[in-house]
Protein backbone atom coordinates (compact mmCIF):
# COMPACT_ATOMS: atom_id res chain seq x y z
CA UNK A 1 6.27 -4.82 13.49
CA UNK A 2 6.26 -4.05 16.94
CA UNK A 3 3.82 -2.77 19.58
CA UNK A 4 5.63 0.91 20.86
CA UNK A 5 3.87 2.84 23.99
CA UNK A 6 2.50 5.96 22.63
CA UNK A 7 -0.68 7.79 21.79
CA UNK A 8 -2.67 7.11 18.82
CA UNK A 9 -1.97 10.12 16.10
CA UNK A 10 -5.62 10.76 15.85
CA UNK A 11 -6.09 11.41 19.33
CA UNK A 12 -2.92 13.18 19.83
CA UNK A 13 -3.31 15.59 16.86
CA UNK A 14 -6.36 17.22 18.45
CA UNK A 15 -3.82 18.69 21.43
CA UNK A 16 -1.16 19.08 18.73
CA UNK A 17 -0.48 23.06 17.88
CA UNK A 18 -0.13 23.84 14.34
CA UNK A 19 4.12 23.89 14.70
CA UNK A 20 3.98 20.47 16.21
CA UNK A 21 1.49 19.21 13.02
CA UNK A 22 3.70 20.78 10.54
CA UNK A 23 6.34 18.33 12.22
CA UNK A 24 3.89 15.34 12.74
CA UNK A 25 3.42 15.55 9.02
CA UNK A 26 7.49 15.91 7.75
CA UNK A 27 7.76 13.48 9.33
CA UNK A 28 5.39 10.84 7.92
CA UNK A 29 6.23 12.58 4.78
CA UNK A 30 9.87 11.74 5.62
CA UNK A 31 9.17 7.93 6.08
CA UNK A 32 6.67 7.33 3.11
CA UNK A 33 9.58 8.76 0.59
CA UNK A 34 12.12 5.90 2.44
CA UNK A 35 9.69 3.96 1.99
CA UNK A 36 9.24 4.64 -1.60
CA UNK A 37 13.11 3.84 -2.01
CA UNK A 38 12.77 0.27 -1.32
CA UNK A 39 12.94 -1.31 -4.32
CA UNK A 40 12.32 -5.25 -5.25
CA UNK A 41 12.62 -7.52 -7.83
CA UNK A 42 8.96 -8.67 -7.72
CA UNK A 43 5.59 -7.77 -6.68
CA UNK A 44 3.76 -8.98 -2.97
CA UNK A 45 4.49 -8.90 0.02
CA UNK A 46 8.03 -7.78 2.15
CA UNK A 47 7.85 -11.48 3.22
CA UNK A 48 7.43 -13.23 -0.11
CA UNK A 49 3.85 -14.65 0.31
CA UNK A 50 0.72 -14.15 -1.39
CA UNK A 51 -0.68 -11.27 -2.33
CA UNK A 52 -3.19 -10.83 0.72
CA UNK A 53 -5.64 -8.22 -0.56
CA UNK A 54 -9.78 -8.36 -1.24
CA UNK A 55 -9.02 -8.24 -5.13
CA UNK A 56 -7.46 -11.92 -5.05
CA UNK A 57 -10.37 -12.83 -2.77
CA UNK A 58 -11.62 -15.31 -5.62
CA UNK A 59 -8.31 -17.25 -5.27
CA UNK A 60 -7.17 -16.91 -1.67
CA UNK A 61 -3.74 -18.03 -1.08
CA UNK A 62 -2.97 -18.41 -5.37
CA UNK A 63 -1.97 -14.65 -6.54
CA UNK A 64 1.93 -13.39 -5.94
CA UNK A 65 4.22 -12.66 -5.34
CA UNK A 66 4.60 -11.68 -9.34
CA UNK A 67 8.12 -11.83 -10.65
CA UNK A 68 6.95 -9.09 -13.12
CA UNK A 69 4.71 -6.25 -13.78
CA UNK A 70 3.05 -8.16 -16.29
CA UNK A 71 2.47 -10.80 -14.47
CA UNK A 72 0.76 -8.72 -11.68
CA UNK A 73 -1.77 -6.87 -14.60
CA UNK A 74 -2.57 -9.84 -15.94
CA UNK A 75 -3.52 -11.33 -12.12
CA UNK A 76 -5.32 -7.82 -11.51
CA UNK A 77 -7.43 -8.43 -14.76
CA UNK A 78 -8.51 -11.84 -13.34
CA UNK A 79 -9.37 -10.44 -10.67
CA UNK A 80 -11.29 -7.33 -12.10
CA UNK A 81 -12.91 -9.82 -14.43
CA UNK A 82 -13.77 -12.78 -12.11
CA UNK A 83 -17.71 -13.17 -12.63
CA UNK A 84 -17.55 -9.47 -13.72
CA UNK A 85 -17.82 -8.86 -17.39
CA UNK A 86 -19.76 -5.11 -17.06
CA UNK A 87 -18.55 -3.19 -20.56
CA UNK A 88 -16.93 -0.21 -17.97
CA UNK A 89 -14.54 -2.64 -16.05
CA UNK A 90 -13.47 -4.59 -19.43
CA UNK A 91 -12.65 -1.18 -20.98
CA UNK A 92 -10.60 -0.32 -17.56
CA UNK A 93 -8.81 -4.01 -17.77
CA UNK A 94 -7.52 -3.07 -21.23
CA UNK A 95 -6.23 0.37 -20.51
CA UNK A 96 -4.16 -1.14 -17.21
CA UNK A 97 -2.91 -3.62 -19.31
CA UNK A 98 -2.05 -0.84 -21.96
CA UNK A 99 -0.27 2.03 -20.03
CA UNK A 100 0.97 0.60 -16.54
CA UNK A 101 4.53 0.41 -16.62
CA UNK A 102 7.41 1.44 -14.13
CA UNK A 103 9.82 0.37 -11.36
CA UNK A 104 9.06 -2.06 -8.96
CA UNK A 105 9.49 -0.29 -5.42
CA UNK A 106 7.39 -0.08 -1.85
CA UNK A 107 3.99 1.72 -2.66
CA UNK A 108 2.54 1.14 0.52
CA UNK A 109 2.03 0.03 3.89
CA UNK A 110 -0.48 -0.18 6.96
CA UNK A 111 -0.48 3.33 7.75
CA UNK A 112 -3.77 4.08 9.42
CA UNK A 113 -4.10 6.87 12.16
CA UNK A 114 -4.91 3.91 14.71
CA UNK A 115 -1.55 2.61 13.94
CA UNK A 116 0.79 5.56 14.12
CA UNK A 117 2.01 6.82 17.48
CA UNK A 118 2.56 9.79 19.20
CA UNK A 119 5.75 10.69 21.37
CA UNK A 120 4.55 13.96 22.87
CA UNK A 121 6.50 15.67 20.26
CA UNK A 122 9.57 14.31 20.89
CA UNK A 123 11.75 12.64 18.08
């Protein structure tokens, strides 16, 4: 990632008319579904290291990259579970385990208003 001059989104959307938002938001719209075409053959990070997130918080450094969806439920329930055995998030580790299935591909990325940039409406 790189740093690119520009103005924040959020402060640039408040001078932004309501043809120039339309556009602002095609075009994030535009780069979450590329996004979503990235596909991999296991779960973590685009660099191959740990999964850095608060859920693996318990094990810093020791979850991921999963080489399967199973593998990545069954880290997830760990988690969920670590010095947590409540009836509600038991019941919630055995329906992920039961009906989460699908394609490996990009879900998301850093995409916070503070780090999205304005070009004055130019492309």
């Amino acid at each position: 990632m790189e740093y690119i001059e520009g103005i924040e989104l959020e402060a640039a959307w408040k001078m932004y008319d309501d043809t120039q938002k339309e556009s602002g938001i095609n075009q994030l719209r535009q780069y979450m579904e590329e996004l979503r075409e990235i596909k991999s053959d296991r779960i973590g990070t685009i660099d191959g290291s740990w999964c850095d997130d608060h859920y693996f918080d318990y094990d810093r450094g020791g979850c991921g990259p999963f080489n399967d969806e199973a593998a990545f439920n069954t880290a997830i329930v760990k988690a969920l579970t670590h010095e947590n055995s409540f009836s509600h998030v038991v019941i919630t580790c055995d329906l992920w385990l039961e009906i989460m299935t699908g394609t490996i591909l990009s879900s998301h990325t850093t995409t916070l208003h503070r780090e999205i940039s304005s070009s004055g409406g130019r492309k």
